[in-house]
C-alpha atoms as a PDB file:
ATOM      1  CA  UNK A   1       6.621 -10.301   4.271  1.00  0.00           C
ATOM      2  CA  UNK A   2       7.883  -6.812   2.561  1.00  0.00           C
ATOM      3  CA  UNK A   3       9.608  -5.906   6.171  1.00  0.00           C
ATOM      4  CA  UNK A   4      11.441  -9.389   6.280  1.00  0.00           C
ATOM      5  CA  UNK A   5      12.460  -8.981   2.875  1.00  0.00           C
ATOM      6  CA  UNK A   6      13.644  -5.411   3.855  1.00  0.00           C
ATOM      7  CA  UNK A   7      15.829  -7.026   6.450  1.00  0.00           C
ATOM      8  CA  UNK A   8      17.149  -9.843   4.347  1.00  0.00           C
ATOM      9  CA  UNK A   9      18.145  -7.517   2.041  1.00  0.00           C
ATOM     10  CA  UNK A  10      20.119  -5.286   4.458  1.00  0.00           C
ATOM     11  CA  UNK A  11      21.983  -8.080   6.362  1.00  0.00           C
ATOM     12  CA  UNK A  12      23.065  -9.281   2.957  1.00  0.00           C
ATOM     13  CA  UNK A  13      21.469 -13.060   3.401  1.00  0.00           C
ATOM     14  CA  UNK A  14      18.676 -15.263   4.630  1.00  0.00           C
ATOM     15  CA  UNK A  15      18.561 -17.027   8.062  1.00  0.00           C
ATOM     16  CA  UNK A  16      18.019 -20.593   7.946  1.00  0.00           C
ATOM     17  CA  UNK A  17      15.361 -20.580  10.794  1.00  0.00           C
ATOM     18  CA  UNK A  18      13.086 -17.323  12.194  1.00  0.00           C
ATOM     19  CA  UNK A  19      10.778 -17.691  15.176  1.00  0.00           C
ATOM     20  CA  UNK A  20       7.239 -16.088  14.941  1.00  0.00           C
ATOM     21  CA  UNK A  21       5.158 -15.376  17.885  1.00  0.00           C
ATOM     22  CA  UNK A  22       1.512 -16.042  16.492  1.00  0.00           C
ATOM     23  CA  UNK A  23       1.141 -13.313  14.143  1.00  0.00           C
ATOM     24  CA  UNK A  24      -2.028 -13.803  12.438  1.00  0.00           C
ATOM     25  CA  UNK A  25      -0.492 -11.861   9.443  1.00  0.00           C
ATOM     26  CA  UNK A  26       1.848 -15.350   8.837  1.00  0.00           C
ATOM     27  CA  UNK A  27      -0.216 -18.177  10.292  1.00  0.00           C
ATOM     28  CA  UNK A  28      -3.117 -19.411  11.881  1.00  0.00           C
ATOM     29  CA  UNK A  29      -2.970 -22.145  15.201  1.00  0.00           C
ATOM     30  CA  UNK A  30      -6.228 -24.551  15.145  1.00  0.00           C
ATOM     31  CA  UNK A  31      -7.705 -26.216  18.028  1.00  0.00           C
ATOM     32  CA  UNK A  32      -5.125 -29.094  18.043  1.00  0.00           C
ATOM     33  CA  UNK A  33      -2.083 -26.728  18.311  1.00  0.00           C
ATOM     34  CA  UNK A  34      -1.080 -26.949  14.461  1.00  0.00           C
ATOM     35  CA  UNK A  35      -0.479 -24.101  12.437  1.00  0.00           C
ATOM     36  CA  UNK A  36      -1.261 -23.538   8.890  1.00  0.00           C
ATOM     37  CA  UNK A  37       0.128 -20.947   7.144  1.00  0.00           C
ATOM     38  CA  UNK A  38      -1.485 -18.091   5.349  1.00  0.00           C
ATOM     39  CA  UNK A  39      -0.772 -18.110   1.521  1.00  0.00           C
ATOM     40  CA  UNK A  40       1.194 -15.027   0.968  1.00  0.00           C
ATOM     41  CA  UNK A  41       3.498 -15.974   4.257  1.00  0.00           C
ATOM     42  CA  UNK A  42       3.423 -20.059   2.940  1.00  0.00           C
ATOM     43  CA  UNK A  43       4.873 -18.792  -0.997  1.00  0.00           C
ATOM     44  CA  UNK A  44       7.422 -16.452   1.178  1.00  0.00           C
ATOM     45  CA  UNK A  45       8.998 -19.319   2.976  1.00  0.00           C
ATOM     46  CA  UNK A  46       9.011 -21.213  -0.141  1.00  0.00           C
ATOM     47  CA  UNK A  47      10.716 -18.793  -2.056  1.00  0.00           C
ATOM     48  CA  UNK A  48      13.368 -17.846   0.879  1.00  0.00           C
ATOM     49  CA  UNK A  49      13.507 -21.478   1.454  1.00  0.00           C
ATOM     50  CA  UNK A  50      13.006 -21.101   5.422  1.00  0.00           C
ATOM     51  CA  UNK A  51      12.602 -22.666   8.252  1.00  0.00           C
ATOM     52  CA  UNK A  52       9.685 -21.288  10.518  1.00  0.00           C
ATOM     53  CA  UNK A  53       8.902 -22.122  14.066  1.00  0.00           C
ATOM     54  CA  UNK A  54       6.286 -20.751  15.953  1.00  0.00           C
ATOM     55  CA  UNK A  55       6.358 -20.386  19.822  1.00  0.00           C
ATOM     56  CA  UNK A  56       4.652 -22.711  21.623  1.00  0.00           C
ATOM     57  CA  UNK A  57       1.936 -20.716  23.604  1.00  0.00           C
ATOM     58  CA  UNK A  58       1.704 -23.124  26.954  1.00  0.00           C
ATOM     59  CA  UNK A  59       6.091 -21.931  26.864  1.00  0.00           C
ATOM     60  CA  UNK A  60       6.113 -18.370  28.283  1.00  0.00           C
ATOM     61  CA  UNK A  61       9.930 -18.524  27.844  1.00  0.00           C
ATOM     62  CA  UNK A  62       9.700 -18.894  23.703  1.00  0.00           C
ATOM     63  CA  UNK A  63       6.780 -15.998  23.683  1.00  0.00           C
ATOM     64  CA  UNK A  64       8.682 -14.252  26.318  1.00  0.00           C
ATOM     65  CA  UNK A  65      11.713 -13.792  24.911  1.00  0.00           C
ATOM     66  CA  UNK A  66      10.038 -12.645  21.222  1.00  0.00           C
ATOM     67  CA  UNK A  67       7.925  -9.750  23.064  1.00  0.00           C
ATOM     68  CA  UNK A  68      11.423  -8.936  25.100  1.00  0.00           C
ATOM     69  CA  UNK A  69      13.151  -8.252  21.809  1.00  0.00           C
ATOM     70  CA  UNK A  70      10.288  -6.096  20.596  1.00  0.00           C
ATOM     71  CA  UNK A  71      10.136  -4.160  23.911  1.00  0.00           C
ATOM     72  CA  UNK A  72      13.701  -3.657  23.490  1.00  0.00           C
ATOM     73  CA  UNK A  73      13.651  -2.592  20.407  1.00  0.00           C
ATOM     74  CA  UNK A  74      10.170  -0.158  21.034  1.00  0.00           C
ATOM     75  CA  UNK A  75      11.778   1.817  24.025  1.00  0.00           C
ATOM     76  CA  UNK A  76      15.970   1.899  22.247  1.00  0.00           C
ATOM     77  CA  UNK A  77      14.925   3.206  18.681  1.00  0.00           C
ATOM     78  CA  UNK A  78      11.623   4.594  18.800  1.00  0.00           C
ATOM     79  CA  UNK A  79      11.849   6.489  22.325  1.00  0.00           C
ATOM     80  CA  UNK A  80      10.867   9.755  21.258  1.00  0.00           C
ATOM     81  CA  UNK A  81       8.331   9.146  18.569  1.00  0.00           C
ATOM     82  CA  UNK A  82      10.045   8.868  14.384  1.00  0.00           C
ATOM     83  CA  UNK A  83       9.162  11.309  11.846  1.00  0.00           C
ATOM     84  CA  UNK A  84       9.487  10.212   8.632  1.00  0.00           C
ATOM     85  CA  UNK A  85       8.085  11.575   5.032  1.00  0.00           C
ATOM     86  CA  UNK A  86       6.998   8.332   3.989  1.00  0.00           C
ATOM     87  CA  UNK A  87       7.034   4.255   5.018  1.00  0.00           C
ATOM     88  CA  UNK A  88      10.202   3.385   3.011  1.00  0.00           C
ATOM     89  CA  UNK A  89      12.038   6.173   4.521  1.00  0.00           C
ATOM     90  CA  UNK A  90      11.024   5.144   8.014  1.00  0.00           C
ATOM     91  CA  UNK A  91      11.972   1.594   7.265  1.00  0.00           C
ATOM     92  CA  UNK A  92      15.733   3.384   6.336  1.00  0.00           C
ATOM     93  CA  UNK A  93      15.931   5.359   9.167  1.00  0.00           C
ATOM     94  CA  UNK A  94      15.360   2.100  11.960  1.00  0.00           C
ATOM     95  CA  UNK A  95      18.016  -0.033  10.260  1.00  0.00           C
ATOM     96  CA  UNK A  96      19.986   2.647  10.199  1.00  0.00           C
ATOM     97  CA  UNK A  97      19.459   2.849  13.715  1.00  0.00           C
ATOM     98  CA  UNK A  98      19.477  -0.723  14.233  1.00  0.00           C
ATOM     99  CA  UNK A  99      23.117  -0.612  12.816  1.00  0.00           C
ATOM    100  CA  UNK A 100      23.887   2.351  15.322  1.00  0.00           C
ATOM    101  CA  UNK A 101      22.343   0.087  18.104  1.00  0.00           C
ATOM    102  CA  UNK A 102      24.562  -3.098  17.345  1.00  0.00           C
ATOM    103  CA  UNK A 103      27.840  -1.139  16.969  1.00  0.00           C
ATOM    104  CA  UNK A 104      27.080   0.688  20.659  1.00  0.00           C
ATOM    105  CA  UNK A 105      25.440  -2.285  22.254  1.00  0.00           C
ATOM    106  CA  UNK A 106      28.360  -5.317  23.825  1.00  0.00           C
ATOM    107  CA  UNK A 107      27.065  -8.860  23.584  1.00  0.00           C
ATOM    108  CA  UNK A 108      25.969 -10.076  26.965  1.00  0.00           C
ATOM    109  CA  UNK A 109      28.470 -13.596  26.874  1.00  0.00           C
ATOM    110  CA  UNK A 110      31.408 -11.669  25.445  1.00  0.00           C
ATOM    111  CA  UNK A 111      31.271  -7.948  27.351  1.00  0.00           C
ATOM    112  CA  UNK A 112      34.295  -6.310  25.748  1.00  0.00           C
ATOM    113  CA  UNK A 113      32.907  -7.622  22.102  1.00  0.00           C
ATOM    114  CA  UNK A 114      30.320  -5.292  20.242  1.00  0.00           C
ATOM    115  CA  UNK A 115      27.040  -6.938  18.681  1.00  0.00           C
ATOM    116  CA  UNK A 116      28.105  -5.844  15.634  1.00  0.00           C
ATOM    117  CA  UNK A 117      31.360  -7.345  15.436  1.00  0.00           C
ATOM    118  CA  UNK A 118      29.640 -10.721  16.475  1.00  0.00           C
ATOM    119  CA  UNK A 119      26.704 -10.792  13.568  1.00  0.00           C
ATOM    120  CA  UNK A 120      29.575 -10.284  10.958  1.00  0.00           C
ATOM    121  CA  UNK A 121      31.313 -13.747  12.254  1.00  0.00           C
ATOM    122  CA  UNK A 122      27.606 -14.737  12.276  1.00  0.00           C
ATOM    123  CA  UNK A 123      26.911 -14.301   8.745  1.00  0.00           C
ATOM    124  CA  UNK A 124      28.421 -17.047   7.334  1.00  0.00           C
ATOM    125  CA  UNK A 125      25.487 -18.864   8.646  1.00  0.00           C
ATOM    126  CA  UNK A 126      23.290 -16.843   6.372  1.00  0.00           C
ATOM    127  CA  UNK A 127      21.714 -18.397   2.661  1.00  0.00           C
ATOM    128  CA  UNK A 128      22.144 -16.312  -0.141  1.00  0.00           C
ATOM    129  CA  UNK A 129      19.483 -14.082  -1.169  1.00  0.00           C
ATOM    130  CA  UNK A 130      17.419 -15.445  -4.098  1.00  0.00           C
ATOM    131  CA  UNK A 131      18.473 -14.033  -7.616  1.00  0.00           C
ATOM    132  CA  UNK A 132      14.506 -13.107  -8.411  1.00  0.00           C
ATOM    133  CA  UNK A 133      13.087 -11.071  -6.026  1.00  0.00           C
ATOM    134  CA  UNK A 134       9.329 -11.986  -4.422  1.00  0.00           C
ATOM    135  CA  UNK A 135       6.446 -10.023  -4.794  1.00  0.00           C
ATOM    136  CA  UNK A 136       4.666 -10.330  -1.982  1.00  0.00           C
ATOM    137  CA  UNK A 137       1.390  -9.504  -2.680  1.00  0.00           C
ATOM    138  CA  UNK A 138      -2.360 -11.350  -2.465  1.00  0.00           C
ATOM    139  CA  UNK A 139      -4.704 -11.802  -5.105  1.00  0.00           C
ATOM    140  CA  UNK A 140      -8.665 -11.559  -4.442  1.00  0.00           C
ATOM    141  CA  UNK A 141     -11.686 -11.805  -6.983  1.00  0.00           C
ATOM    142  CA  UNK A 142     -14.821  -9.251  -6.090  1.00  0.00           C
ATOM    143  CA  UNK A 143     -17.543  -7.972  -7.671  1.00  0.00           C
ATOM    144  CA  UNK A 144     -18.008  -3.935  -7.919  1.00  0.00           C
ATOM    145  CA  UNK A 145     -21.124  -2.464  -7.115  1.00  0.00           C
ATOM    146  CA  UNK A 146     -23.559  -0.472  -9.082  1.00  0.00           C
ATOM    147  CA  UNK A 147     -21.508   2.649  -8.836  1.00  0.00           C
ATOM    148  CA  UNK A 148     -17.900   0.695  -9.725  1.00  0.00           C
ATOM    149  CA  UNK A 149     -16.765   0.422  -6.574  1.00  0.00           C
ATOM    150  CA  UNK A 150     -14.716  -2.603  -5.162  1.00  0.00           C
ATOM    151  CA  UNK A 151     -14.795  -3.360  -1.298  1.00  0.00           C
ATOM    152  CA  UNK A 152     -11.335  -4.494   0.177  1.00  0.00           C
ATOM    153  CA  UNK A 153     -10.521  -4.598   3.545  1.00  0.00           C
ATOM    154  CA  UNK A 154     -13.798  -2.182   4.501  1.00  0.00           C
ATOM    155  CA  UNK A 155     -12.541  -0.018   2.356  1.00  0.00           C
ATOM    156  CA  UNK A 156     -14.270   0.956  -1.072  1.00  0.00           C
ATOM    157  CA  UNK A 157     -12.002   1.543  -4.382  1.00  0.00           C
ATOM    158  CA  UNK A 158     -13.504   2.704  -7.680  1.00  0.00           C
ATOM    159  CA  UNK A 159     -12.798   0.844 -10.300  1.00  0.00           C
ATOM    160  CA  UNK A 160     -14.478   2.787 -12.833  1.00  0.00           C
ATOM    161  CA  UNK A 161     -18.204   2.970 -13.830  1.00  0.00           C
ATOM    162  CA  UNK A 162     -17.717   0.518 -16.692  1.00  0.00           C
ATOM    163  CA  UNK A 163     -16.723  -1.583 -14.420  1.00  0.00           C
ATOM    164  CA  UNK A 164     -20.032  -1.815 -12.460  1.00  0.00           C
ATOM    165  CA  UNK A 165     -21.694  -4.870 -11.003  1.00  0.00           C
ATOM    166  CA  UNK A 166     -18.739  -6.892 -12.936  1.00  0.00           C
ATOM    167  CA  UNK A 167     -15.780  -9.273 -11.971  1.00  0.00           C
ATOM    168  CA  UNK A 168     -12.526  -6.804 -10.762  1.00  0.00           C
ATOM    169  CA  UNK A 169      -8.883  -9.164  -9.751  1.00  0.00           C
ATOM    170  CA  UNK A 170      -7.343  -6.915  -7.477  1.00  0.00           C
ATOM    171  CA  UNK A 171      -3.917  -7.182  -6.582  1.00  0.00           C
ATOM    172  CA  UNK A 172      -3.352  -6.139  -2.899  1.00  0.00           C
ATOM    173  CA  UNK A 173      -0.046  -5.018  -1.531  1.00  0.00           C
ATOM    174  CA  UNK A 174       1.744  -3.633   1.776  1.00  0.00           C
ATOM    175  CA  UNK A 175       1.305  -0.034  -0.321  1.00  0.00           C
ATOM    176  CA  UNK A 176      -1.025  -0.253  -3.002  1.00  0.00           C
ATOM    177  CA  UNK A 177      -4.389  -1.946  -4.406  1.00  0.00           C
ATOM    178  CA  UNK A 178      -4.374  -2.459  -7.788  1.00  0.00           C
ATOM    179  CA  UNK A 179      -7.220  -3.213 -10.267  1.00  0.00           C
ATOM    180  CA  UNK A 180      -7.214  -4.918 -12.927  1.00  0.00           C
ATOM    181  CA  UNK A 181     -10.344  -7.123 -15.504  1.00  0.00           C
ATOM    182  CA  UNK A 182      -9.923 -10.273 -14.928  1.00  0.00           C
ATOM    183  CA  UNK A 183     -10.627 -10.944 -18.847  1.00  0.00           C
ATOM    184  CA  UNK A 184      -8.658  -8.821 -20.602  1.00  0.00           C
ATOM    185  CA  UNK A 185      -5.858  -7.893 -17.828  1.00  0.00           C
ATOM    186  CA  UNK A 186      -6.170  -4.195 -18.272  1.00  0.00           C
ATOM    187  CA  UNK A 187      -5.129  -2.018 -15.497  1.00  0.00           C
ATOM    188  CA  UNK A 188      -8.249   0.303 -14.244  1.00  0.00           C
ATOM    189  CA  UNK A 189      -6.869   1.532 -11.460  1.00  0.00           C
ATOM    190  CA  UNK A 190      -4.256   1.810  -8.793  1.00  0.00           C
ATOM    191  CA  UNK A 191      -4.410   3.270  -5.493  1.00  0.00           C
ATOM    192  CA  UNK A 192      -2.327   3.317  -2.354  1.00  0.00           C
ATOM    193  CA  UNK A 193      -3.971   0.831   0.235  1.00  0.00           C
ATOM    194  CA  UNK A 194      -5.850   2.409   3.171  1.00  0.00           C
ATOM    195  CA  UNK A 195      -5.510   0.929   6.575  1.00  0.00           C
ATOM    196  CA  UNK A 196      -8.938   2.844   8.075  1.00  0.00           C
ATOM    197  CA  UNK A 197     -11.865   1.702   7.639  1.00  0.00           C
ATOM    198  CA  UNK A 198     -15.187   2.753   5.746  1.00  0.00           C
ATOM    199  CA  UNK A 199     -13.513   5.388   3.445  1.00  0.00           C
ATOM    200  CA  UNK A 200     -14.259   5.472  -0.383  1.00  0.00           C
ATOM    201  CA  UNK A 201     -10.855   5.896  -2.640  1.00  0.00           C
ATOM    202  CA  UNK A 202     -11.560   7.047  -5.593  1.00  0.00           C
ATOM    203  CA  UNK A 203      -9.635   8.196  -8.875  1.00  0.00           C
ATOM    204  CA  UNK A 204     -11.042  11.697  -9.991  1.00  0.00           C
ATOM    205  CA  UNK A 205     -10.478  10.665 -13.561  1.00  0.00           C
ATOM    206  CA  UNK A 206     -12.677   7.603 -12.900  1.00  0.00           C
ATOM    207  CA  UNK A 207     -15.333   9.798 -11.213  1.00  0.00           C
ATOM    208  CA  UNK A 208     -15.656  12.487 -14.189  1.00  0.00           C
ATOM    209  CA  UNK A 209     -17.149  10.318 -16.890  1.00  0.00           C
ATOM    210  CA  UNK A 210     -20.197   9.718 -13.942  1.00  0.00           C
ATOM    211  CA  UNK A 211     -20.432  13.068 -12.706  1.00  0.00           C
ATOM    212  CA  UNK A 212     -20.844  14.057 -16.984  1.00  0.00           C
ATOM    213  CA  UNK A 213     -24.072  11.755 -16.682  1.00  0.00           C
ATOM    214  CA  UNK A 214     -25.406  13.363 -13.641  1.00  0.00           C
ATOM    215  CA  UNK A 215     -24.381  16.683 -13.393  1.00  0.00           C
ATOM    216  CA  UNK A 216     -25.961  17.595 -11.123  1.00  0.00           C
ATOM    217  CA  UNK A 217     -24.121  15.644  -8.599  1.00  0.00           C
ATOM    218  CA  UNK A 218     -20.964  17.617  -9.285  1.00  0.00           C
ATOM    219  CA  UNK A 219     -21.486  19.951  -5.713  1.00  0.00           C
ATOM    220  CA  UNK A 220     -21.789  17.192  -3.610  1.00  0.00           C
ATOM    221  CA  UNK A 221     -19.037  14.277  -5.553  1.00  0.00           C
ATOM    222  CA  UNK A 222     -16.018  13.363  -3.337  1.00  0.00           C
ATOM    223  CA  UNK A 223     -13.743  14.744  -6.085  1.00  0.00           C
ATOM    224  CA  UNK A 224     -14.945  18.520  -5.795  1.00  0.00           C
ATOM    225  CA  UNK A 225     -12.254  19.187  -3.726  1.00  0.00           C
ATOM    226  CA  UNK A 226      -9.287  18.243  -5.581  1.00  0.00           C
ATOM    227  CA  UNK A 227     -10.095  20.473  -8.320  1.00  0.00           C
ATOM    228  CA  UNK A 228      -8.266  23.129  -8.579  1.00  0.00           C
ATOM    229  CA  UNK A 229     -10.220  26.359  -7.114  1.00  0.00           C
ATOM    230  CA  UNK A 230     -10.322  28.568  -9.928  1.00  0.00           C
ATOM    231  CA  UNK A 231     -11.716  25.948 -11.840  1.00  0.00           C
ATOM    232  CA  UNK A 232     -13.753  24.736  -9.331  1.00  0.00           C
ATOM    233  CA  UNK A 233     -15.628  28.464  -9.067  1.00  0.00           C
ATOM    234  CA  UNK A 234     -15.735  28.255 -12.935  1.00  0.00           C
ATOM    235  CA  UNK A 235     -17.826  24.572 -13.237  1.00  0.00           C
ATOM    236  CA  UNK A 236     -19.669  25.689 -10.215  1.00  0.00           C
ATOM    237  CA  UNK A 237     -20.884  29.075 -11.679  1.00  0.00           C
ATOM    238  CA  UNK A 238     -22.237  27.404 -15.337  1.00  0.00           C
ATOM    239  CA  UNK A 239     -25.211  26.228 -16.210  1.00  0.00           C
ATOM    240  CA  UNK A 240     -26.397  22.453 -16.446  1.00  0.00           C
ATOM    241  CA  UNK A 241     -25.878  21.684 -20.201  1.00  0.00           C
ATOM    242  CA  UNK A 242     -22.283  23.449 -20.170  1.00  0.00           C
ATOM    243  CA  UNK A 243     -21.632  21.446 -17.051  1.00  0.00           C
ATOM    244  CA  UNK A 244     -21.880  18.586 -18.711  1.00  0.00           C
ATOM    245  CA  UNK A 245     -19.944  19.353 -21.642  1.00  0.00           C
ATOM    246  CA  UNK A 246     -17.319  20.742 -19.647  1.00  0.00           C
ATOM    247  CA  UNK A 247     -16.873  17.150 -17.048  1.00  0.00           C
ATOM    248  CA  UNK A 248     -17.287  15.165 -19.838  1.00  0.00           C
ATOM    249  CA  UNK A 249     -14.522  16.769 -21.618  1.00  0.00           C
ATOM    250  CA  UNK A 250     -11.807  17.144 -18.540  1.00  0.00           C
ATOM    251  CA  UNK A 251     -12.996  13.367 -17.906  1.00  0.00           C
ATOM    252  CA  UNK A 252     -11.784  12.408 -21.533  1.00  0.00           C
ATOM    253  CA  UNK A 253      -8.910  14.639 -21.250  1.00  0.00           C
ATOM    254  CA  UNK A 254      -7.880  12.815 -17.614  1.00  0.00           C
ATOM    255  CA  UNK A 255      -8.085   9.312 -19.342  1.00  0.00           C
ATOM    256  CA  UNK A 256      -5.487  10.655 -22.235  1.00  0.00           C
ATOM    257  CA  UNK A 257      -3.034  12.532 -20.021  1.00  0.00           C
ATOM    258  CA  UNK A 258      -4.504  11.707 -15.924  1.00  0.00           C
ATOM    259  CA  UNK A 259      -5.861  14.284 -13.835  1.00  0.00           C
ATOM    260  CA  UNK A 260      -3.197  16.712 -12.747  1.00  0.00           C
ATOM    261  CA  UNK A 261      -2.302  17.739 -15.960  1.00  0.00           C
ATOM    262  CA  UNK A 262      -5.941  17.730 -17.465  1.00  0.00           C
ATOM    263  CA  UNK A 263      -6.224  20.700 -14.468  1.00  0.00           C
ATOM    264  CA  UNK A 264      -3.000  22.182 -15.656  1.00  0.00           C
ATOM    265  CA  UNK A 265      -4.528  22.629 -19.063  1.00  0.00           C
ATOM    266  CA  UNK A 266      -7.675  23.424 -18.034  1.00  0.00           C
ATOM    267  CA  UNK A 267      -6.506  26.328 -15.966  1.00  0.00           C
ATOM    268  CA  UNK A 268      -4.385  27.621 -18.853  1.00  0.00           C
ATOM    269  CA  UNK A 269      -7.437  27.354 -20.737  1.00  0.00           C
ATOM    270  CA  UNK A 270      -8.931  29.793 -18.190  1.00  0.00           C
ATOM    271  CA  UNK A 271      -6.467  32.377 -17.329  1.00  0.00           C
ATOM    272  CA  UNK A 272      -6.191  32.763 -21.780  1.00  0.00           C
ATOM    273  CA  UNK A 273     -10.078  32.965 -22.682  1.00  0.00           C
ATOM    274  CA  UNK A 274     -12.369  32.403 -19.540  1.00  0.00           C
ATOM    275  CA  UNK A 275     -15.387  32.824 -22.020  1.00  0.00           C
ATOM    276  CA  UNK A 276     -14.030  29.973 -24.773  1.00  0.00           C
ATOM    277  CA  UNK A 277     -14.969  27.340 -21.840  1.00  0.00           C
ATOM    278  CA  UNK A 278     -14.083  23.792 -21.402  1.00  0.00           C
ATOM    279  CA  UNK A 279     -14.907  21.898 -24.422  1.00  0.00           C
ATOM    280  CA  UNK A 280     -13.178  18.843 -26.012  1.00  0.00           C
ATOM    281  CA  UNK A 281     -11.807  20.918 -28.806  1.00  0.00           C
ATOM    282  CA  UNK A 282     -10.025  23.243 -25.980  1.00  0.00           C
END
C-alpha cells in the first residue's frame, strides 16, 4: 500500500483500475476462485476509490503479462544492483529512473512517440488524489511476556517491563512498530520493523530499569553494547550495590531525556570527576 501511494503521488493522480497478480500482501483466492481482500489493502481501495482486478490464474496471458512488466522493469533499472542510504531514498532514486526510462523508451504502436509523451495525454484519465492522506498501517492486540516483550511477525519488541504479561495495541507499519496501552493510549515504544526473523528489539532505556533489579545481568543484557565504551569499562569495573545505583539512575535519566543523551551526560560526568560516579543527583 505505502509503494502504490508512492506512485500515486508521483504521477500526480489515481488510476481508475490496477491489476494484481495474487499478491498475498493485497488478497487472498479461496477454493472457489473468489478473492477476499486483506484489511489494510480492502480500506486502501476504499479510500483511493479503486477498481481492482486480479488475474485469473487458469489465463497465463493476464499473469504473463504482470511478471513481463516486472522482469522488465528488474533487468532496465536495477541491472547492476542500487545503493541507497535508506528505503525512501531508494524509492526516489527508481522513479527517478522510471522517469529516465519513459522519456528514452518509444511506445511500441506509435515508434517515433516517447512513453513519456504518451502517459501525459494519458493522465487525464487519472482521479484526483484524495485531500487526506491514508495511513496505511495494521492494528494487532498481543499480550507481552513476563519480561515485556511483544511478539510480531517472529520478531520480539520490548515494550517495557511494566508492561509485562499485559494487553500492548501495536500499530504495525511498512517502517516501524509502534506500542502503545490499549487503556490509556500512551506511547511505550517505537521501533523500526524488522523483516528477519527470531531477533529481540529492544529500547536500551526500556532495558535499564530491569537490568537496575538484576544487576547482575548487566554483562550478558543485549544493550551492553550500545553503551558507550568508556562508560561501559566504568559500570563494568564497580561493584554490585554501585551498579545498581548507577543503571537505575541512567535508566531514569533515559526516560527524561532518551538514551543518547543520558550517555552524553554520563560521559561528561566521567571525563569531569570519574570518582563522583553515576548517581541520580549527577
Amino acid at each position: 500500500c505505502h509503494g502504490l501511494m508512492l506512485v500515486f503521488e508521483h504521477i500526480g493522480g489515481v488510476p481508475p483500475v490496477i491489476v494484481m497478480d495474487n499478491a498475498t500482501g493485497a488478497g487472498r483466492r479461496n477454493a472457489k476462485g473468489e478473492v477476499a481482500l486483506t484489511g489494510v489493502f480492502s480500506a486502501f481501495v476504499a479510500h483511493y476509490r479503486l477498481e481492482v482486478r486480479f488475474c485469473n490464474p487458469y489465463s497465463g496471458n493476464e499473469k504473463g503479462s504482470v511478471e513481463n512488466a516486472v522482469g522488465f522493469l528488474r533487468r532496465n533499472l536495477m541491472v547492476p544492483p542500487m545503493r541507497a542510504e535508506s528505503y525512501g531514498q531508494l524509492s526516489r532514486l527508481l522513479l527517478e529512473r522510471c522517469d529516465g526510462l519513459a522519456r528514452d523508451s518509444y511506445c511500441p504502436r506509435l515508434p517515433d512517440v516517447p512513453v513519456a509523451e504518451v502517459f501525459d495525454e494519458e493522465r487525464a484519465a487519472l482521479m484526483p488524489l484524495p485531500s487526506t492522506a491514508f495511513d496505511p498501517v495494521r492494528w494487532e492486540s498481543r499480550t507481552a511476556d513476563k519480561y515485556g516483550l511483544v511478539d510480531i511477525d517472529s520478531n520480539r519488541y520490548l515494550a517495557g517491563p511494566d508492561s509485562a504479561r499485559s494487553k500492548v495495541l501495536a500499530a504495525i507499519r511498512w517502517d516501524t512498530v509502534t506500542l502503545a496501552s490499549p487503556a490509556t493510549g500512551e506511547l511505550l515504544a517505537e521501533y523500526p520493523r524488522q523483516y528477519g526473523r527470531s531477533r529481540n528489539v529492544e529500547d536500551p532505556a526500556l532495558v535499564l530499569p530491569r537490568l537496575a533489579v538484576k544487576p547482575r545481568a548487566w554483562r550478558e543484557s543485549s544493550i551492553r553494547p550500545d553503551v558507550p565504551d568508556d562508560i561501559r569499562a566504568w559500570l563494568d569495573s564497580m561493584d554490585e550495590k554501585t551498579l545498581r545505583e548507577s543503571l537505575k539512575a541512567i535508566g531514569d535519566a533515559c526516560r527524561a531525556a532518551g538514551f543518547d543523551p543520558a550517555m552524553q551526560a554520563c560521559g561528561e560526568i566521567l571525563r569531569s570527576n570519574r570518582d563522583m560516579g553515576l548517581h541520580a543527583d549527577s
